[in-house]
Every structure is written in C-alpha cells, then in structure tokens.
PDB file of N, CA and C in Angstrom:
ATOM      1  N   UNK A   1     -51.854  70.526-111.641  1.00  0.00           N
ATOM      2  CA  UNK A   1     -50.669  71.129-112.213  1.00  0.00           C
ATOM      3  C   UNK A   1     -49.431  70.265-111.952  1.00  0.00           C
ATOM      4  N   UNK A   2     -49.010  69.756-110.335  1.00  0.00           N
ATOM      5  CA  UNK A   2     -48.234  68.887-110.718  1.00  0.00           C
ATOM      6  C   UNK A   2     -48.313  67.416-111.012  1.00  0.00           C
ATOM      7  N   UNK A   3     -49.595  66.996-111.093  1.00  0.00           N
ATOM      8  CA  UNK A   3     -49.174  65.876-112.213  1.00  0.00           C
ATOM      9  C   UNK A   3     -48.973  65.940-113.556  1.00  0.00           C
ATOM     10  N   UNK A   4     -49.279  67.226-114.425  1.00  0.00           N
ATOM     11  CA  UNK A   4     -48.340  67.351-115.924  1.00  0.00           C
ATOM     12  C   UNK A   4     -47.490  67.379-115.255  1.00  0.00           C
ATOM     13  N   UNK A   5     -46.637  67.823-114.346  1.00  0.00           N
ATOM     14  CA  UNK A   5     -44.618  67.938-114.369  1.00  0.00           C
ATOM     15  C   UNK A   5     -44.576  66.139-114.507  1.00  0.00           C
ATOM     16  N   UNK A   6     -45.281  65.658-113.584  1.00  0.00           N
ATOM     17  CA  UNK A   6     -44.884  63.805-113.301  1.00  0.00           C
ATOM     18  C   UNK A   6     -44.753  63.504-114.735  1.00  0.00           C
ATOM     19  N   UNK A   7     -46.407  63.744-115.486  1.00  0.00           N
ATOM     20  CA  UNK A   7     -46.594  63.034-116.885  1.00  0.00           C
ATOM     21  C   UNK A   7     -45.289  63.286-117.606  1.00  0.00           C
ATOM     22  N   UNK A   8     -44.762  64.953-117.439  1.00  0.00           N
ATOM     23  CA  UNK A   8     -43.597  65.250-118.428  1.00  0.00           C
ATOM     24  C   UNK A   8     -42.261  64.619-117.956  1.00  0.00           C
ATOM     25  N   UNK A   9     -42.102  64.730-116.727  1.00  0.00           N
ATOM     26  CA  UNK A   9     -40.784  63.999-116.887  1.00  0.00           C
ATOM     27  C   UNK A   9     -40.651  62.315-117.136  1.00  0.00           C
ATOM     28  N   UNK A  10     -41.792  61.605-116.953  1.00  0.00           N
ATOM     29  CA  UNK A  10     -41.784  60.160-116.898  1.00  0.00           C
ATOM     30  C   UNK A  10     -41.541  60.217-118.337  1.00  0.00           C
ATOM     31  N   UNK A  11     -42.286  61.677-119.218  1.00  0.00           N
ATOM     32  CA  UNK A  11     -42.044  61.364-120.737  1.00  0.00           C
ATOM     33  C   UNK A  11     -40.888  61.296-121.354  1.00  0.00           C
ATOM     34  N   UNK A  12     -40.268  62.452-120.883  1.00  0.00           N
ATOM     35  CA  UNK A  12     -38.617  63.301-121.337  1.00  0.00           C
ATOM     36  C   UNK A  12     -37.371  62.009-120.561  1.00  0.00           C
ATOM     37  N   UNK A  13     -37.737  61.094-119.813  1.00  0.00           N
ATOM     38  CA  UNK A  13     -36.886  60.002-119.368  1.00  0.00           C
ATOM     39  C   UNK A  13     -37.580  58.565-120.116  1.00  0.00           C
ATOM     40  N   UNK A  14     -38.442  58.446-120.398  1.00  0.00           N
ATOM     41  CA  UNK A  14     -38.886  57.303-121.426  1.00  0.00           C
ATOM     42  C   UNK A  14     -38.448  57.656-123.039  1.00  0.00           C
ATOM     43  N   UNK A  15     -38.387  59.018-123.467  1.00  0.00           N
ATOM     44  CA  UNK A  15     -37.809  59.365-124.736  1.00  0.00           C
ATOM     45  C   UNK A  15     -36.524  59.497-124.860  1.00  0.00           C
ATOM     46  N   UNK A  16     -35.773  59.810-123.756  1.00  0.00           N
ATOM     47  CA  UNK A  16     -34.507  59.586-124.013  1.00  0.00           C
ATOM     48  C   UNK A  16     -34.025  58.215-123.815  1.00  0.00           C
ATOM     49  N   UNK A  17     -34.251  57.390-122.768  1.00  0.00           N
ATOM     50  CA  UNK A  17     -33.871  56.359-123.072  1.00  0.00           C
ATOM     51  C   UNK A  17     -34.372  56.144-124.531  1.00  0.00           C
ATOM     52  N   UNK A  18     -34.981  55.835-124.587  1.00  0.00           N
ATOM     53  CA  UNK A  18     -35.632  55.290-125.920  1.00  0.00           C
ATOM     54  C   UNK A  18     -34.490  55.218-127.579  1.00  0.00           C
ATOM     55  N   UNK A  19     -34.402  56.863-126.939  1.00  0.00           N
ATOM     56  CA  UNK A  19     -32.933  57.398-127.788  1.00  0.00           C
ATOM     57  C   UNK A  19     -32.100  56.566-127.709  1.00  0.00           C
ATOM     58  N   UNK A  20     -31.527  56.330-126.702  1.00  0.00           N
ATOM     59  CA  UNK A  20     -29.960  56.019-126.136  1.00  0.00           C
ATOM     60  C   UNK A  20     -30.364  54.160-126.429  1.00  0.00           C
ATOM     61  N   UNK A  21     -31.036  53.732-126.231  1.00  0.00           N
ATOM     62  CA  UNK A  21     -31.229  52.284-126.779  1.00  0.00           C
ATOM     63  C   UNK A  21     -31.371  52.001-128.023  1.00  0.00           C
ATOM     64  N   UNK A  22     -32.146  52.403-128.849  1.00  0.00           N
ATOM     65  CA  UNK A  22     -32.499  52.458-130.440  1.00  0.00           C
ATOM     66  C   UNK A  22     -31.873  52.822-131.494  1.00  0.00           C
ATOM     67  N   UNK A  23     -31.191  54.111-131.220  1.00  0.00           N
ATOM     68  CA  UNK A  23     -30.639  54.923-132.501  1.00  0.00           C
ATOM     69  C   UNK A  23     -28.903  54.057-132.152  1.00  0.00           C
ATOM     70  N   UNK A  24     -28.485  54.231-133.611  1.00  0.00           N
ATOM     71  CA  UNK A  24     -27.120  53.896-133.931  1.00  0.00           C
ATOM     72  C   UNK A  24     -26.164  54.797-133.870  1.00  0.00           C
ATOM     73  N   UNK A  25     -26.660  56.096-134.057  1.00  0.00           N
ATOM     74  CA  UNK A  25     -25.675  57.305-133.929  1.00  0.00           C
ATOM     75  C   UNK A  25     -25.620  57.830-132.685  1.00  0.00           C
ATOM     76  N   UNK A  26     -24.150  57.922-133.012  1.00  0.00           N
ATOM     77  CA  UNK A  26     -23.811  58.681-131.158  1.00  0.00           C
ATOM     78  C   UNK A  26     -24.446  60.227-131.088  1.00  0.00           C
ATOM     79  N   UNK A  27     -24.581  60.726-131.656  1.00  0.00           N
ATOM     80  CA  UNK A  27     -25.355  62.591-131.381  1.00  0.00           C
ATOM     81  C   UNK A  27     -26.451  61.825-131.352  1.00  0.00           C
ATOM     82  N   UNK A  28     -27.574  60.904-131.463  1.00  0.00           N
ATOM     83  CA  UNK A  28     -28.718  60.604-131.085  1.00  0.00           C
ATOM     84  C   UNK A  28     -28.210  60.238-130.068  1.00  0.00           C
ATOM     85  N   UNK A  29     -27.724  59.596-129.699  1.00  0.00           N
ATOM     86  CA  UNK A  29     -27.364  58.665-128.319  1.00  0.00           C
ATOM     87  C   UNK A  29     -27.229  60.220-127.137  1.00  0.00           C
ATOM     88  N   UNK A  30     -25.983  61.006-127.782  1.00  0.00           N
ATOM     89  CA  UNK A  30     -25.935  61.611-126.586  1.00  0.00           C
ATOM     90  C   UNK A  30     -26.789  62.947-126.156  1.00  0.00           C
ATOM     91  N   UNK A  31     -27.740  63.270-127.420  1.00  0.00           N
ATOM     92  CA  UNK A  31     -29.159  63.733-127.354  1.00  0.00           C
ATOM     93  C   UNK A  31     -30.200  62.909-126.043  1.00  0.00           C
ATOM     94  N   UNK A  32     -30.352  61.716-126.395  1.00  0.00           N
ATOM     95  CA  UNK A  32     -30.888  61.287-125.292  1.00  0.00           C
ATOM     96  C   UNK A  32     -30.645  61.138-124.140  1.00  0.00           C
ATOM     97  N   UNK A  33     -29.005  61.239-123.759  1.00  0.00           N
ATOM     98  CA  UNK A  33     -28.199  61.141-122.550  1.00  0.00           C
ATOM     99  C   UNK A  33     -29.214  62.833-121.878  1.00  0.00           C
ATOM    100  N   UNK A  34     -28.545  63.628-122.794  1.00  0.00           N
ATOM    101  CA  UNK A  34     -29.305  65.231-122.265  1.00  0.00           C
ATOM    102  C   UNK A  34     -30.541  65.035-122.055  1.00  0.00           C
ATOM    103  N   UNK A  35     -31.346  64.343-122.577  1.00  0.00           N
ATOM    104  CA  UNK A  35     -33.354  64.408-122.377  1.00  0.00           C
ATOM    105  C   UNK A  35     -33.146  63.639-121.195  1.00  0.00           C
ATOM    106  N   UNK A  36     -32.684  62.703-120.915  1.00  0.00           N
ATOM    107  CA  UNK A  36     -32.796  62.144-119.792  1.00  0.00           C
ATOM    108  C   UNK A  36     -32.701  62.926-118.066  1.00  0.00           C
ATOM    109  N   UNK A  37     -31.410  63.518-118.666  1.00  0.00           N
ATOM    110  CA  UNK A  37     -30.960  63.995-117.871  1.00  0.00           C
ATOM    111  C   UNK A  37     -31.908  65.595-117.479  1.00  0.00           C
ATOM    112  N   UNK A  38     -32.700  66.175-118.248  1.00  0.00           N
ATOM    113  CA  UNK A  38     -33.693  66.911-117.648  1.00  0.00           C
ATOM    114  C   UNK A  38     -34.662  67.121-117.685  1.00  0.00           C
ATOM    115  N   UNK A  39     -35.417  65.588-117.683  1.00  0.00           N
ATOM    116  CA  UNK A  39     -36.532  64.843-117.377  1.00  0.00           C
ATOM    117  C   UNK A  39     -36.397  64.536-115.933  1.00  0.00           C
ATOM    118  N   UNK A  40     -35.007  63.928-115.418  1.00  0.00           N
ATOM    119  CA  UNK A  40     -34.605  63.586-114.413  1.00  0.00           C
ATOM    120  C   UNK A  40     -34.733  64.865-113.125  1.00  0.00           C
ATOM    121  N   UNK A  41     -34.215  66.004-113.783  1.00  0.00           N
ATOM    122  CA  UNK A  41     -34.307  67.380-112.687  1.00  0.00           C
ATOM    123  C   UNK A  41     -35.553  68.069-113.138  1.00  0.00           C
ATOM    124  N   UNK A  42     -36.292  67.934-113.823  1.00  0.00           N
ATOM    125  CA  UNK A  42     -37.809  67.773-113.593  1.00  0.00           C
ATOM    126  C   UNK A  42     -38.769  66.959-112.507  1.00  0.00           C
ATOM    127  N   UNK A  43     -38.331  66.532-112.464  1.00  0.00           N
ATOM    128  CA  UNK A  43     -38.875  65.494-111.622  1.00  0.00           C
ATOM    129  C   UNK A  43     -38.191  65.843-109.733  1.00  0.00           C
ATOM    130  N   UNK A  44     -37.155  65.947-110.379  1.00  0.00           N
ATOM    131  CA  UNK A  44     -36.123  66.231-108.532  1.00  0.00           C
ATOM    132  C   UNK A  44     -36.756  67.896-108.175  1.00  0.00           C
ATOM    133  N   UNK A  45     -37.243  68.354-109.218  1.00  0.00           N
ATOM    134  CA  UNK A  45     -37.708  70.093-108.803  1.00  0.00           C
ATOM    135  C   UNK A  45     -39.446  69.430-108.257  1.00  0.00           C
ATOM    136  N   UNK A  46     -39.721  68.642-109.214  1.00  0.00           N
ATOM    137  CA  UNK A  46     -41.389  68.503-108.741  1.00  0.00           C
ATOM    138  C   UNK A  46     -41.952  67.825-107.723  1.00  0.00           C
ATOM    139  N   UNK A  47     -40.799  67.036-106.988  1.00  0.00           N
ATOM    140  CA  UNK A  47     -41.144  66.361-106.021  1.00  0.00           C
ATOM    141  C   UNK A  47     -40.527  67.656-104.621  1.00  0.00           C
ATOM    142  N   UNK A  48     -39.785  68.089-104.887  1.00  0.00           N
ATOM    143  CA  UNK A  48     -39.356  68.902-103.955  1.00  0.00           C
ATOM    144  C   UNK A  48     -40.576  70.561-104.054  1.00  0.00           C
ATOM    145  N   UNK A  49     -41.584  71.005-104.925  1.00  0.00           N
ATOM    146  CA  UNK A  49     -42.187  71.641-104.903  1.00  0.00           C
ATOM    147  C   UNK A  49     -43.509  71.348-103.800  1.00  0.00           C
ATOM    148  N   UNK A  50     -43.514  72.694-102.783  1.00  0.00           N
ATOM    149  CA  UNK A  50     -44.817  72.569-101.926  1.00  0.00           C
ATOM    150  C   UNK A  50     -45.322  74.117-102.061  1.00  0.00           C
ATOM    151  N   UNK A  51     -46.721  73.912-102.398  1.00  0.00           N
ATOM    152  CA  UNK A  51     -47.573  74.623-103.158  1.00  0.00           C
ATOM    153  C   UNK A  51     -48.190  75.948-101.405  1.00  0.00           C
ATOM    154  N   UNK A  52     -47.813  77.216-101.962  1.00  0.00           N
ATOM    155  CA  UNK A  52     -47.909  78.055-101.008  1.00  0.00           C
ATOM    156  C   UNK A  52     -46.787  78.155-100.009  1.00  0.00           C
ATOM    157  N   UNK A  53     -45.809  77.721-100.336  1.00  0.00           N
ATOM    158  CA  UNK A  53     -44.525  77.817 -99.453  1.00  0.00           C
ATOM    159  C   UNK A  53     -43.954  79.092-100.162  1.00  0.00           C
ATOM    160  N   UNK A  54     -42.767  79.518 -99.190  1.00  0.00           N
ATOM    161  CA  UNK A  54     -42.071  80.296 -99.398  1.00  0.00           C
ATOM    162  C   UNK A  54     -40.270  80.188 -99.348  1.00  0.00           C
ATOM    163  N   UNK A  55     -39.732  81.227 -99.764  1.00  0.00           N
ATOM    164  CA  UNK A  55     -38.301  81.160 -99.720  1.00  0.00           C
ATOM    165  C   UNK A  55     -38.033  80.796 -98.340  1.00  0.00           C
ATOM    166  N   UNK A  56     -36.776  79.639 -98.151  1.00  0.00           N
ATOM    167  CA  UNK A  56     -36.462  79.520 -96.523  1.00  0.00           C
ATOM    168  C   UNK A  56     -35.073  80.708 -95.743  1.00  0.00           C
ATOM    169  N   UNK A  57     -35.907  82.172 -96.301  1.00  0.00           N
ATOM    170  CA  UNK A  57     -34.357  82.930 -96.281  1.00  0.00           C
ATOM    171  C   UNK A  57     -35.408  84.227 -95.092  1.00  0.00           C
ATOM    172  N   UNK A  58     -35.013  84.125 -94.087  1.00  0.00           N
ATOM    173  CA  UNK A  58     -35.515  84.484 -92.959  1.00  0.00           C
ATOM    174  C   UNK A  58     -34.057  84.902 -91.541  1.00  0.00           C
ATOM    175  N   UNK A  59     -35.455  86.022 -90.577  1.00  0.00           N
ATOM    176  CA  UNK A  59     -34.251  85.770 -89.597  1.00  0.00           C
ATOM    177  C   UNK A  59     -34.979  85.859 -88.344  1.00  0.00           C
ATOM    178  N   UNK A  60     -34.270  85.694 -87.247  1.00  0.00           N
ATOM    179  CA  UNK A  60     -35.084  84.804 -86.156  1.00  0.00           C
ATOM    180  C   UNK A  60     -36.286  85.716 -85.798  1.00  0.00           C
ATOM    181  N   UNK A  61     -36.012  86.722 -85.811  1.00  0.00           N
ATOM    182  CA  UNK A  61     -37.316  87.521 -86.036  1.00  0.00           C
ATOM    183  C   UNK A  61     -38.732  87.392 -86.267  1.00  0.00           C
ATOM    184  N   UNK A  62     -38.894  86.253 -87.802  1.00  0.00           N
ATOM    185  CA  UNK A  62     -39.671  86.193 -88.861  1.00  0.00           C
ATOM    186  C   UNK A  62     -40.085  84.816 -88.251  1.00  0.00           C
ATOM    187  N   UNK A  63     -39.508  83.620 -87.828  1.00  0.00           N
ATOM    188  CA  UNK A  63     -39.819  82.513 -87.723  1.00  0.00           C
ATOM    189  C   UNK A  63     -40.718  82.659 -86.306  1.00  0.00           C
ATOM    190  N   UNK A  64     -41.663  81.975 -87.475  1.00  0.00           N
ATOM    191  CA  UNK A  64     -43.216  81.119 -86.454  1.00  0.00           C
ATOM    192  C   UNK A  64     -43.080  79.821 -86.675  1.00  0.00           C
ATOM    193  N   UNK A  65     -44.061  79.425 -85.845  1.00  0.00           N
ATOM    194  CA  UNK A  65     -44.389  77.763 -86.098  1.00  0.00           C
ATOM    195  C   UNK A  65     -45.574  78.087 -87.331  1.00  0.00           C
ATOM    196  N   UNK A  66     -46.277  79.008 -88.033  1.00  0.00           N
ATOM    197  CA  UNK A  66     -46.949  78.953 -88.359  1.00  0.00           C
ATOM    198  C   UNK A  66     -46.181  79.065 -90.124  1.00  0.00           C
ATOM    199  N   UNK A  67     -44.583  79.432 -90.095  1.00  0.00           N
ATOM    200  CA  UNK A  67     -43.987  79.293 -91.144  1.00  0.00           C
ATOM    201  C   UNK A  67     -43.876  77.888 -91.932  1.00  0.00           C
ATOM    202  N   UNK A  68     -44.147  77.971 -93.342  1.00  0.00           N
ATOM    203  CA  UNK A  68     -44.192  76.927 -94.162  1.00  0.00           C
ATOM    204  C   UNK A  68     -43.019  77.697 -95.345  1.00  0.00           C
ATOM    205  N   UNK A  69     -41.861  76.534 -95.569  1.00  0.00           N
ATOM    206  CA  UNK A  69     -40.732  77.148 -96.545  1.00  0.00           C
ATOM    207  C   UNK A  69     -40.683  75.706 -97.209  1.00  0.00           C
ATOM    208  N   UNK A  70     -40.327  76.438 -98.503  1.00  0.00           N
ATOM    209  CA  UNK A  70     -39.933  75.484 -99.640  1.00  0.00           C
ATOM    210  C   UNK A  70     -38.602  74.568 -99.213  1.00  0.00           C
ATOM    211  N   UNK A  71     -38.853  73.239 -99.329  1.00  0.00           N
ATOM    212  CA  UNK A  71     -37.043  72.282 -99.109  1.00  0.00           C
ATOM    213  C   UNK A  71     -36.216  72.817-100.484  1.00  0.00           C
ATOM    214  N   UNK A  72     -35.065  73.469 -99.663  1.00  0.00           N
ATOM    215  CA  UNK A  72     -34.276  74.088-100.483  1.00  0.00           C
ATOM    216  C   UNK A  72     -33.075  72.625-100.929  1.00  0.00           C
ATOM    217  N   UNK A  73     -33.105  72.026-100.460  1.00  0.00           N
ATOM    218  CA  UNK A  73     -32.050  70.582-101.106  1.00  0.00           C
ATOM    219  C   UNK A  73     -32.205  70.278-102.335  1.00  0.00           C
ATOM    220  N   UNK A  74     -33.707  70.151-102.818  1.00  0.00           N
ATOM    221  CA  UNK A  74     -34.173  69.326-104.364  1.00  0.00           C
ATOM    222  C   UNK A  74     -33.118  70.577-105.539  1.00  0.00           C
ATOM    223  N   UNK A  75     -33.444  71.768-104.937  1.00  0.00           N
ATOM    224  CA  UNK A  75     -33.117  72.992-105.679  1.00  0.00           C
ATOM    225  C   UNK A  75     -31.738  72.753-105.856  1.00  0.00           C
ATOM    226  N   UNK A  76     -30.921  72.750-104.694  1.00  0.00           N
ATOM    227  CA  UNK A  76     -29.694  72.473-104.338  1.00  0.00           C
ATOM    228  C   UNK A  76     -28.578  71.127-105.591  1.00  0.00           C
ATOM    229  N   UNK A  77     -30.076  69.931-105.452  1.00  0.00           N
ATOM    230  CA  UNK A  77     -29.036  68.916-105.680  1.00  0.00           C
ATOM    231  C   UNK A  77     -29.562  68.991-107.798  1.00  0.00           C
ATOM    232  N   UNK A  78     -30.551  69.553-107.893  1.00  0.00           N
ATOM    233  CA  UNK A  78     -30.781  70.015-109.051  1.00  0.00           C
ATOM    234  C   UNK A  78     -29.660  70.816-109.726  1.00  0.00           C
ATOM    235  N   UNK A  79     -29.902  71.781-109.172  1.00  0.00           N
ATOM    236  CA  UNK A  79     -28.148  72.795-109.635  1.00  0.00           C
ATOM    237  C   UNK A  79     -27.028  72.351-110.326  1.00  0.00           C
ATOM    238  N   UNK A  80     -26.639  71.089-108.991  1.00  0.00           N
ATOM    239  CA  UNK A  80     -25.451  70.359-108.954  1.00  0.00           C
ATOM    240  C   UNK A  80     -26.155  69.224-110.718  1.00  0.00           C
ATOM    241  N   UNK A  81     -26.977  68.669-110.554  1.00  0.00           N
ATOM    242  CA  UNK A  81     -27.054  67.580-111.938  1.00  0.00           C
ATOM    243  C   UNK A  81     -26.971  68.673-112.987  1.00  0.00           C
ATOM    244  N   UNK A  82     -27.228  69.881-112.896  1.00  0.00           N
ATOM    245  CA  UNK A  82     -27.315  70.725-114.203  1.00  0.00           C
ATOM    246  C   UNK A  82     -25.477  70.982-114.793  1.00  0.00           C
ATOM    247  N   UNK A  83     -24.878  71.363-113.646  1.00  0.00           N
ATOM    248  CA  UNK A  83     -23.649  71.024-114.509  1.00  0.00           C
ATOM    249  C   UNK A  83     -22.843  70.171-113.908  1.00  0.00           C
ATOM    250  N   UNK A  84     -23.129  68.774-113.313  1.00  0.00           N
ATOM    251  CA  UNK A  84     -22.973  67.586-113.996  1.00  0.00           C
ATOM    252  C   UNK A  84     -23.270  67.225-115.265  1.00  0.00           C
ATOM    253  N   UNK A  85     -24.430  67.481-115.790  1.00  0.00           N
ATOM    254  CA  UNK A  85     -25.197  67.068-116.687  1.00  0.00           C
ATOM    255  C   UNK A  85     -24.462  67.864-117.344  1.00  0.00           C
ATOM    256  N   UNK A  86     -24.136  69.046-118.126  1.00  0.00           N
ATOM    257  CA  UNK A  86     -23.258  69.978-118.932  1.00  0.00           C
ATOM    258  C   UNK A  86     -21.977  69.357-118.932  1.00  0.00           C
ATOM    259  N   UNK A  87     -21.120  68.404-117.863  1.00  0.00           N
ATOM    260  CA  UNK A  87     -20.086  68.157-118.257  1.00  0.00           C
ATOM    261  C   UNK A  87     -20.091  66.688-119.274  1.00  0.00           C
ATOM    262  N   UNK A  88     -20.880  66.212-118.633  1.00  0.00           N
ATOM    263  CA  UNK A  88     -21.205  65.002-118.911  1.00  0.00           C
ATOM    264  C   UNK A  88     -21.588  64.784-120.463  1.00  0.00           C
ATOM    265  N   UNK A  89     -22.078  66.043-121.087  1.00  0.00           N
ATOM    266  CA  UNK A  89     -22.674  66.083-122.592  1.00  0.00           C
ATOM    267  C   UNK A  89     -21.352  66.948-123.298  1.00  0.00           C
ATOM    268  N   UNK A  90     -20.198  67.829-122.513  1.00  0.00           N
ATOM    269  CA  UNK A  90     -18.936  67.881-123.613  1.00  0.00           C
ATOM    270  C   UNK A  90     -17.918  66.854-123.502  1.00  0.00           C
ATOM    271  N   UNK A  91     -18.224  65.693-122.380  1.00  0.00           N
ATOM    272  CA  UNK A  91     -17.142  64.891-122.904  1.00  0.00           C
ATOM    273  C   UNK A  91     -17.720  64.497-123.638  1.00  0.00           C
ATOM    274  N   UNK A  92     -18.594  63.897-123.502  1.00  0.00           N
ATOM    275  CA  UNK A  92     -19.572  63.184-124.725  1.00  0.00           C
ATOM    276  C   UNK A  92     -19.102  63.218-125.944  1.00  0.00           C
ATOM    277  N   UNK A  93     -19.662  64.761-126.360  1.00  0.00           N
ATOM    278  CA  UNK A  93     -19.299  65.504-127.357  1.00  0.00           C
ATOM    279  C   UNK A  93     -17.690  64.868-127.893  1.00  0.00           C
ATOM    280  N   UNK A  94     -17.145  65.783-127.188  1.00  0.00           N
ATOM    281  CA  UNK A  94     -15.784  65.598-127.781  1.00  0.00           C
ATOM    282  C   UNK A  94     -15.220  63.990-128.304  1.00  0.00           C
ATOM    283  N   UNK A  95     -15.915  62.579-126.841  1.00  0.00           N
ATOM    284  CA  UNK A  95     -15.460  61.458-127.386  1.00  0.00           C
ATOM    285  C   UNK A  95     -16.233  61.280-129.025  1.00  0.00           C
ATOM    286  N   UNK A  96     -17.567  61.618-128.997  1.00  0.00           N
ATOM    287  CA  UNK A  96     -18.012  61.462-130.310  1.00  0.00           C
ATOM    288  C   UNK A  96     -17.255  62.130-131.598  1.00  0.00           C
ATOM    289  N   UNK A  97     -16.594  63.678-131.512  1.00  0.00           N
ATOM    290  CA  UNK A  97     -15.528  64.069-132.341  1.00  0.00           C
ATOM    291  C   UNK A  97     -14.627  63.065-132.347  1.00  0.00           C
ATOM    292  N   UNK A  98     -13.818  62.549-131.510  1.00  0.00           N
ATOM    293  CA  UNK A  98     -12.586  62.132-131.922  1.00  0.00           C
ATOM    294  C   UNK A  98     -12.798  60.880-132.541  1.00  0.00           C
ATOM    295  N   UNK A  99     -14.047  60.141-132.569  1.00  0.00           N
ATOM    296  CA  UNK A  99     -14.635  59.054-132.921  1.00  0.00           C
ATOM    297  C   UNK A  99     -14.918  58.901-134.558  1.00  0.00           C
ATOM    298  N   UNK A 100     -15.581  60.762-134.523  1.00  0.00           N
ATOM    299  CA  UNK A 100     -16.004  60.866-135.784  1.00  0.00           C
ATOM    300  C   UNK A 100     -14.021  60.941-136.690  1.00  0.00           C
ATOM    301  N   UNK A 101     -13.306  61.642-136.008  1.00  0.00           N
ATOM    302  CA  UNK A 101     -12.153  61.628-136.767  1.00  0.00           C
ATOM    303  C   UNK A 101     -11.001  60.716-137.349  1.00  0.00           C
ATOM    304  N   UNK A 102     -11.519  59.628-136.168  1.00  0.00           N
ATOM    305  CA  UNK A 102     -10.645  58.433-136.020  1.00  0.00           C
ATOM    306  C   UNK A 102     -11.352  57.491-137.045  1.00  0.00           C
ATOM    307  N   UNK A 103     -12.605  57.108-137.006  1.00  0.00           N
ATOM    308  CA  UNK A 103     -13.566  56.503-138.173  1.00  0.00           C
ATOM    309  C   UNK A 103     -14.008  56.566-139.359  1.00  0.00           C
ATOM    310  N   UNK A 104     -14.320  58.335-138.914  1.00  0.00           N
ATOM    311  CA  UNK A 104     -15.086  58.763-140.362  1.00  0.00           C
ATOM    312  C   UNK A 104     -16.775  58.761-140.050  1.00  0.00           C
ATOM    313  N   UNK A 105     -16.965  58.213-139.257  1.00  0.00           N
ATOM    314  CA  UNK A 105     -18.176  58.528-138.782  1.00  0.00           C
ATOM    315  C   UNK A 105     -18.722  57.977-137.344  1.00  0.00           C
ATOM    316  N   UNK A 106     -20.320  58.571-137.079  1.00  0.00           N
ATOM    317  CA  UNK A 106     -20.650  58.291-136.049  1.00  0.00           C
ATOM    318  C   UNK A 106     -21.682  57.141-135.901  1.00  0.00           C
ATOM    319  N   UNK A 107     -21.799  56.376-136.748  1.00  0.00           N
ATOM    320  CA  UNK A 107     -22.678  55.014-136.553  1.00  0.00           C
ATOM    321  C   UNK A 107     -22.298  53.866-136.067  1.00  0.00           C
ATOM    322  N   UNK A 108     -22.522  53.649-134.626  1.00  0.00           N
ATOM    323  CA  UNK A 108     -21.926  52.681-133.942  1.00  0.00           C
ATOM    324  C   UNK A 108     -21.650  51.163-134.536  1.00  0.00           C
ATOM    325  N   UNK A 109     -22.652  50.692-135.678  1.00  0.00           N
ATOM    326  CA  UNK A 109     -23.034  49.637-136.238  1.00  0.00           C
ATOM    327  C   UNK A 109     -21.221  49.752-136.960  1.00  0.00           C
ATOM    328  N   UNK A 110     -20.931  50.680-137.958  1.00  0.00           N
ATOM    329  CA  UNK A 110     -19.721  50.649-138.648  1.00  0.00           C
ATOM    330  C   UNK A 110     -18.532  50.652-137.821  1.00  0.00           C
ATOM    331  N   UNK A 111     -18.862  51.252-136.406  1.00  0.00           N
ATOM    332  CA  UNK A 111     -17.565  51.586-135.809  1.00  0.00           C
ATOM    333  C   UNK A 111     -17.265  50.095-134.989  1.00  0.00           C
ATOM    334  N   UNK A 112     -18.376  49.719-134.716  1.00  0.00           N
ATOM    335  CA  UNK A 112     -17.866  48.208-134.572  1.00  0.00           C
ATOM    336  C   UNK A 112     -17.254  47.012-135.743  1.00  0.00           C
ATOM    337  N   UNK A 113     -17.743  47.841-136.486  1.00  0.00           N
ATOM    338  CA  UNK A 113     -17.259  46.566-137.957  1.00  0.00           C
ATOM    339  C   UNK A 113     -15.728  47.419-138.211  1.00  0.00           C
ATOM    340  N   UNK A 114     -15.550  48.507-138.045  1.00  0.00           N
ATOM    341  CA  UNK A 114     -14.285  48.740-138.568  1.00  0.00           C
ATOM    342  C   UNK A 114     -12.746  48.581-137.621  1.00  0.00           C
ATOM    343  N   UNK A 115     -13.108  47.571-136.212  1.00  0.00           N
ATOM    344  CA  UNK A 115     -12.778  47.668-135.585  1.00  0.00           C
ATOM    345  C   UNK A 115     -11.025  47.591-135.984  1.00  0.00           C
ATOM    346  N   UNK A 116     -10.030  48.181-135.552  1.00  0.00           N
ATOM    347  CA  UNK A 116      -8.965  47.618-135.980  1.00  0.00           C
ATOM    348  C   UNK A 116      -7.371  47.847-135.573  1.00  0.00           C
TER     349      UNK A 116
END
C-alpha cells in the first residue's frame, strides 16, 4: 500500500514538472506548479506514515514504553505547504491576470516577442 503513495507522488511531481517545462501557457505552467506541489505533500504524509501507530495525544497516565505514535511533524509541516502552496497558486494567478491584461494573452512564446 505504501509503495502506490511513492509510485503516485514520484508521478504527480514528474507530471507537473513536465507541465511547468513544456507547455507555453502560464495556467498550464501554474497547473503544474499545483501538481507538484501535492505530489510533494504526498510524499511528506507517506514517509511520515507508520502503519499501526496511533494519535500522539495522551496523558502521563497512558504512556508505556510499549506505546507506538504516529510523527506528528510530517502532518505538521504538510499543513504549513498546503497553504503555502494556496498562496503561492493566487499570486500566480493574479500575476498571470495582469499578464493576460497587459498582453492580451497568456503564451509565454508571444509575451516574449511582444516585449516592449
């Protein structure tokens, strides 16, 4: 089971790049910025997953040595890329609007030729 998560995120970060190198249009481009980016916390959840663990939300009571808890950090620093990653795709956004308004369009190939 977790080597599909590996297979999927090595996929969802090889397809977005793929995006972000190839295509000429910026909404492809910043389509792939997003696949990347949660291919990437795919991967930060699947390496931080241990199989038969539990929540680390306890009180001194409860703790044995015989306790096994999930590393709550991967979860933690996951969170944090999710809205990173959300801010990161409306500037995006918006530079690609003002791009599209200032140009007329979003094909990087023209926006370099119309430079001016």
């Amino acid at each position: 089971m977790i080597l599909i998560n590996y297979i999927a995120s090595f996929f969802l970060i090889t397809l977005g790049l793929y995006c972000i190198v190839t295509k000429h249009d910026l909404m492809k481009s910043v389509i792939g910025l997003s696949i990347v980016d949660y291919g990437v916390n795919l991967l930060i959840i699947t390496i931080g997953f241990n199989p038969g663990g539990t929540a680390p939300i306890f009180s001194f009571g409860e703790l044995n040595p015989a306790s096994f808890f999930v590393d709550p950090i991967p979860q933690a620093l996951t969170l944090t890329s999710i809205v990173i990653g959300a801010c990161t795709t409306a500037m995006s956004l918006s530079l690609v609007i003002k791009l599209r308004e200032m140009y007329g369009t979003t094909d990087t190939t023209q926006i370099r030729r119309l430079r001016g």
